[in-house]
Protein backbone atom coordinates (compact mmCIF):
# COMPACT_ATOMS: atom_id res chain seq x y z
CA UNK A 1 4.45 -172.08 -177.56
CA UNK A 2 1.03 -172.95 -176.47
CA UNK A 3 0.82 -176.58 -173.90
CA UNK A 4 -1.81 -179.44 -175.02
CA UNK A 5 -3.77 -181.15 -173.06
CA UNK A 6 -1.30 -182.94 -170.57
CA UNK A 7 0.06 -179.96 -168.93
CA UNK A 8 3.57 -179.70 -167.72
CA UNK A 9 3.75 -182.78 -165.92
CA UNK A 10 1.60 -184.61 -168.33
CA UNK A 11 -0.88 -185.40 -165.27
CA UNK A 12 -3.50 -186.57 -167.97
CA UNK A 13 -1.15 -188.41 -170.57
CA UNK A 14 -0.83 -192.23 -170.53
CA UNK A 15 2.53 -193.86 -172.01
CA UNK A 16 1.97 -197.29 -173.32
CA UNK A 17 5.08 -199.04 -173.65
CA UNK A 18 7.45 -201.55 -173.49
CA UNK A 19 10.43 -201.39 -170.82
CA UNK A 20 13.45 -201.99 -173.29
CA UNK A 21 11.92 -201.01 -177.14
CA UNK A 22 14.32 -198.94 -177.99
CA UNK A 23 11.43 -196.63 -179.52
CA UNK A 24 9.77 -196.44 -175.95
CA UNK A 25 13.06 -195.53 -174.48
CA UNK A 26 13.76 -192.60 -177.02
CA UNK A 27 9.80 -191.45 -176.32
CA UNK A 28 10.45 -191.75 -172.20
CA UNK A 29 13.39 -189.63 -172.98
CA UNK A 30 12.00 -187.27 -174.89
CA UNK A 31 9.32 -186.90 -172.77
CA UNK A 32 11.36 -186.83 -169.32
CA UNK A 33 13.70 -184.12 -171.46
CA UNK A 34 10.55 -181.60 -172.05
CA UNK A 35 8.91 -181.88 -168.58
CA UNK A 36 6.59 -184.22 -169.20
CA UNK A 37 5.63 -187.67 -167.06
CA UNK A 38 2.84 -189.86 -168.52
CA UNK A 39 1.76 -192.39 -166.21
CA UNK A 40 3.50 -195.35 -167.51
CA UNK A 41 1.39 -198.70 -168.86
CA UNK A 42 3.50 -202.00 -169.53
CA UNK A 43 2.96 -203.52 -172.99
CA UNK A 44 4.46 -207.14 -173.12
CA UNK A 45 6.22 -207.48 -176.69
CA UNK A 46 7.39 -211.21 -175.86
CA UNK A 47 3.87 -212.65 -175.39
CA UNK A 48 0.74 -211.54 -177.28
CA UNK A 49 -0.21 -208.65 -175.34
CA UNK A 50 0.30 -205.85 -178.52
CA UNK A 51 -2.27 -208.12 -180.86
CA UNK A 52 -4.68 -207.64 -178.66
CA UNK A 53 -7.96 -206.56 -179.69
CA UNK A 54 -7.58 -203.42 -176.67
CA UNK A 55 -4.18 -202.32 -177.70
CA UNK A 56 -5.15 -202.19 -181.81
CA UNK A 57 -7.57 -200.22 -181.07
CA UNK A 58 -5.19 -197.93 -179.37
CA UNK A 59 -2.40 -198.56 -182.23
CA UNK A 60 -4.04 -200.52 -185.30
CA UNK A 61 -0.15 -201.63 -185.82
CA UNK A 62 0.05 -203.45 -182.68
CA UNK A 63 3.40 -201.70 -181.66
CA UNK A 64 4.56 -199.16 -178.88
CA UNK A 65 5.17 -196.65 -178.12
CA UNK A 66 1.13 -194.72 -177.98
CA UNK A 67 0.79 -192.08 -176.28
CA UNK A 68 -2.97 -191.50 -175.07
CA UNK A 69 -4.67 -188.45 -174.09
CA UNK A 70 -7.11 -189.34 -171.24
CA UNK A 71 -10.33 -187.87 -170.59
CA UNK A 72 -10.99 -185.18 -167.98
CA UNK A 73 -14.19 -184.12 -166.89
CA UNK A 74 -13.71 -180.83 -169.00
CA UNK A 75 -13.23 -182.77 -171.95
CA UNK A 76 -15.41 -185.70 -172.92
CA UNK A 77 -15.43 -187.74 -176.17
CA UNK A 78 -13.17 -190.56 -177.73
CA UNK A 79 -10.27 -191.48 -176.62
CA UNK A 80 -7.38 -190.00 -178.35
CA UNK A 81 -3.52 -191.66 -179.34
CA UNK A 82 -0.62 -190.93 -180.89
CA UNK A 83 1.36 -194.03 -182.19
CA UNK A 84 4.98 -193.87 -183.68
CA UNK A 85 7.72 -192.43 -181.29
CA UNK A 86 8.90 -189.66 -183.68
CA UNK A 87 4.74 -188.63 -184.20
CA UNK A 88 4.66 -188.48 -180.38
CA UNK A 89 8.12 -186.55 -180.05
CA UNK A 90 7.02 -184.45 -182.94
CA UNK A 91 3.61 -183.39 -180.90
CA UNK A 92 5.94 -182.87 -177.39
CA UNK A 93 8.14 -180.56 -179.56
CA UNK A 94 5.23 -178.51 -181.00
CA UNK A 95 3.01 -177.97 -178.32
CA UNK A 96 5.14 -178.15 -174.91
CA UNK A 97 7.79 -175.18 -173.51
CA UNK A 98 10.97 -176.41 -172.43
CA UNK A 99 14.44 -177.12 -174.30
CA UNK A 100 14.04 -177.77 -177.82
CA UNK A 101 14.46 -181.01 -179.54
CA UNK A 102 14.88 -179.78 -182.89
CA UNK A 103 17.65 -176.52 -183.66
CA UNK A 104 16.48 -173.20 -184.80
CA UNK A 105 18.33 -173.43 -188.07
CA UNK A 106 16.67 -174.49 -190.75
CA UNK A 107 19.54 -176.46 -192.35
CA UNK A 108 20.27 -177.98 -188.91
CA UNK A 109 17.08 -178.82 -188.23
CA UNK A 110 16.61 -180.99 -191.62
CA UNK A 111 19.98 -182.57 -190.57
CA UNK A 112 18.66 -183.76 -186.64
CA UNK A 113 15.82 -184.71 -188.51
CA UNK A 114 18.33 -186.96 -191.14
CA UNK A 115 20.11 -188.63 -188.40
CA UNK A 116 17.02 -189.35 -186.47
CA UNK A 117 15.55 -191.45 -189.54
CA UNK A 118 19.07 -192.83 -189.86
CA UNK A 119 17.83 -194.84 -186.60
CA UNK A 120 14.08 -194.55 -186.86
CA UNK A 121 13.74 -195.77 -190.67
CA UNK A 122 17.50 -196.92 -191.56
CA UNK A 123 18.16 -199.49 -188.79
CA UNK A 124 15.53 -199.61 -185.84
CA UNK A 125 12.35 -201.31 -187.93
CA UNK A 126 15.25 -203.45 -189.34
CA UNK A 127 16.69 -205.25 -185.65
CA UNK A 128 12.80 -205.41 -184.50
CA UNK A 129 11.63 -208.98 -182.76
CA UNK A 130 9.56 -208.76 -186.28
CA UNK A 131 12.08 -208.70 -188.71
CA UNK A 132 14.62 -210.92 -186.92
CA UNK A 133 11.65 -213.52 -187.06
CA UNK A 134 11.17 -212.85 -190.78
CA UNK A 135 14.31 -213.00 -191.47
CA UNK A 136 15.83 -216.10 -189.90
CA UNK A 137 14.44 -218.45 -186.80
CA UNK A 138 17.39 -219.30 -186.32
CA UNK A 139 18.79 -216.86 -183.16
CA UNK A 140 22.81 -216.50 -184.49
CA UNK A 141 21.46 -215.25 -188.01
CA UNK A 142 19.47 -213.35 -186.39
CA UNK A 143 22.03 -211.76 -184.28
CA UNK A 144 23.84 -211.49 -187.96
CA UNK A 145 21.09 -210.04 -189.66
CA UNK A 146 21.04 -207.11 -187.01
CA UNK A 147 24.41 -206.78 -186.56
CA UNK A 148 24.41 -205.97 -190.12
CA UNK A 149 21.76 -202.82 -190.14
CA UNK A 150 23.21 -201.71 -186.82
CA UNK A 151 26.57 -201.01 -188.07
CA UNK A 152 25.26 -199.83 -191.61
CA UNK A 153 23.54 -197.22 -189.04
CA UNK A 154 26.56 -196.30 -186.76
CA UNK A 155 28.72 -196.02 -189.64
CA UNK A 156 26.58 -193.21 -191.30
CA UNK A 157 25.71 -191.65 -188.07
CA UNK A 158 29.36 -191.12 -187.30
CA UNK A 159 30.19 -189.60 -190.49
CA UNK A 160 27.67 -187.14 -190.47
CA UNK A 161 27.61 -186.34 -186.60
CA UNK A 162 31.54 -185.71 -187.39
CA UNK A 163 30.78 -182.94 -188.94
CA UNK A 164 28.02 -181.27 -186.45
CA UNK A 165 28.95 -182.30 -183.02
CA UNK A 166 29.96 -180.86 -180.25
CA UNK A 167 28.91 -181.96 -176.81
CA UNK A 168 26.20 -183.47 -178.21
CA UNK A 169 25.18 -184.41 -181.82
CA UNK A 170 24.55 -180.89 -183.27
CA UNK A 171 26.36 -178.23 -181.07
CA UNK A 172 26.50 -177.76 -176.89
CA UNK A 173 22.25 -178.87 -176.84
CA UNK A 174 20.87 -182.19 -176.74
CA UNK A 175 18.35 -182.32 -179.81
CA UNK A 176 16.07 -185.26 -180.97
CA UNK A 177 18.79 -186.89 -182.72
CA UNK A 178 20.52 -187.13 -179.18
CA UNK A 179 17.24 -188.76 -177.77
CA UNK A 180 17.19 -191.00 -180.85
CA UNK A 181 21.32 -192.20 -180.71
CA UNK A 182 21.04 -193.25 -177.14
CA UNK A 183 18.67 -196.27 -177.70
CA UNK A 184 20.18 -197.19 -180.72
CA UNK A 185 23.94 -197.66 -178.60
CA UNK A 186 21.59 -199.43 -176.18
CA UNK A 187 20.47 -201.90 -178.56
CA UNK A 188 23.95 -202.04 -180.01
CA UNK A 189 25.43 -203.20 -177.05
CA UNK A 190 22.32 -205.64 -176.52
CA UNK A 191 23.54 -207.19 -179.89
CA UNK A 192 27.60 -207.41 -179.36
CA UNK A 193 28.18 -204.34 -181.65
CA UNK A 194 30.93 -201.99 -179.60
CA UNK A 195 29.65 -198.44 -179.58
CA UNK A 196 33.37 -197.89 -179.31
CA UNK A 197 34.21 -198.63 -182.78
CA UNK A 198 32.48 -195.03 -183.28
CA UNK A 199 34.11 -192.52 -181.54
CA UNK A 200 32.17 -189.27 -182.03
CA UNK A 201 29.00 -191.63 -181.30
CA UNK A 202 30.55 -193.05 -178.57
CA UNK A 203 31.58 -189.56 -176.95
CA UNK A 204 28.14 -188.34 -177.68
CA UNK A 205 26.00 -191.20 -176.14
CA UNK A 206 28.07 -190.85 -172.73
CA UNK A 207 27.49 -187.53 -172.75
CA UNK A 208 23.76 -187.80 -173.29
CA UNK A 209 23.24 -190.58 -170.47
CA UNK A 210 24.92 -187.98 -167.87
CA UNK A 211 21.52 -186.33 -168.43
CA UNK A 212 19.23 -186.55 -165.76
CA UNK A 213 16.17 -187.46 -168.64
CA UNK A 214 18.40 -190.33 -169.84
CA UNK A 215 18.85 -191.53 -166.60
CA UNK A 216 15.28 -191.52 -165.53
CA UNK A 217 14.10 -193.25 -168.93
CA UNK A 218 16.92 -195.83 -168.94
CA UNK A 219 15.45 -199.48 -169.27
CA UNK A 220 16.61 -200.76 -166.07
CA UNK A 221 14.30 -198.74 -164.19
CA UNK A 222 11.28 -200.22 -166.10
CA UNK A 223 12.08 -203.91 -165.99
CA UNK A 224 9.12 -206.24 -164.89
CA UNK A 225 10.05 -207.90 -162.03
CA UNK A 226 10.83 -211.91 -162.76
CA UNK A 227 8.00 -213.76 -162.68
């Protein structure tokens, strides 16, 4: 498995994100998990730091995580970004040594890659700042509305992971679905949904944040300081 440009420690990699986006957190964990350590770059989601005419041009979406690959004297030209946390985990897995994210087997590989998009495309886009605002200005139906998706998510997560897990999701190994589960439970909890009302989840998630990645990407290390 040949390494991009980044190395092991990802000395020339640049992390834009945002300190509790639950799709920051999973790429920060993902990253930590394969060796890697972008220098980190705050992107404030609450005011209007992601419209910005700087960070579209890094992301044309105006969301985080983007991963940039910064110019070294060996390698001029345009700047170059990766947007979309499973894109960036995706490119980590593919060109970086280090424990896999995704399992050997074919069949279990398209089934990490089903529960990831249970939280990537199922529930996360769905409990965004964006679609709460969308959906309701009013903050209880938000809290509703999310509610909603997030146990939709759980509830299919559970059933399937049931059937896989062991330690961890799929088997003894942490995999991408692993990296992807542990910010969803964080943004359950954010949003009064008990984890515990899923067991195998549940067991799973505390096993994952005994990791030494999860511990080093959790949110609370990457909180602003108050103004």
């Amino acid at each position: 498995m040949s390494r991009a440009s980044g190395g092991p420690a990802g000395t020339s990699l640049r992390l834009f994100h945002y300190w509790r986006s639950s799709s920051s957190y999973r790429v920060r964990f993902g990253l930590f998990y394969k060796g890697l350590h972008p220098a980190l770059v705050h992107v404030n989601l609450l005011d209007d730091s992601s419209d910005q005419p700087e960070h579209k041009a890094r992301n044309p979406m105006g969301y985080v995580p983007v991963l940039e690959f910064m110019d070294t004297p060996e390698r001029a030209g345009p700047k170059r970004y990766i947007a979309e946390s499973i894109a960036i985990l995706e490119w980590a897995e593919e060109t970086q040594a280090g424990p896999l994210l995704l399992p050997k087997d074919p069949l279990l590989r398209a089934r990490c890659r089903q529960l990831v998009q249970i939280v990537n495309s199922g529930t996360q886009p769905l409990v965004n700042l964006t679609a709460q605002l969308r959906h309701s200005s009013d903050p209880a139906e938000q809290k509703r509305w999310s509610q909603f998706w997030i146990r939709k998510g759980m509830e299919a997560y559970e059933a399937l992971a049931r059937e896989t897990a062991g330690r961890f999701t799929i088997g003894d190994e942490l995999t991408m679905a692993d990296i992807c589960l542990v910010p969803h439970c964080y943004t359950a909890v954010r949003n009064e949904v008990p984890v515990e009302d899923y067991p195998t989840v549940a067991r799973i998630n505390a096993a994952a944040l005994e990791t030494p990645a999860a511990r080093a990407s959790h949110p609370d290390h990457f909180k602003p300081p108050a103004p």
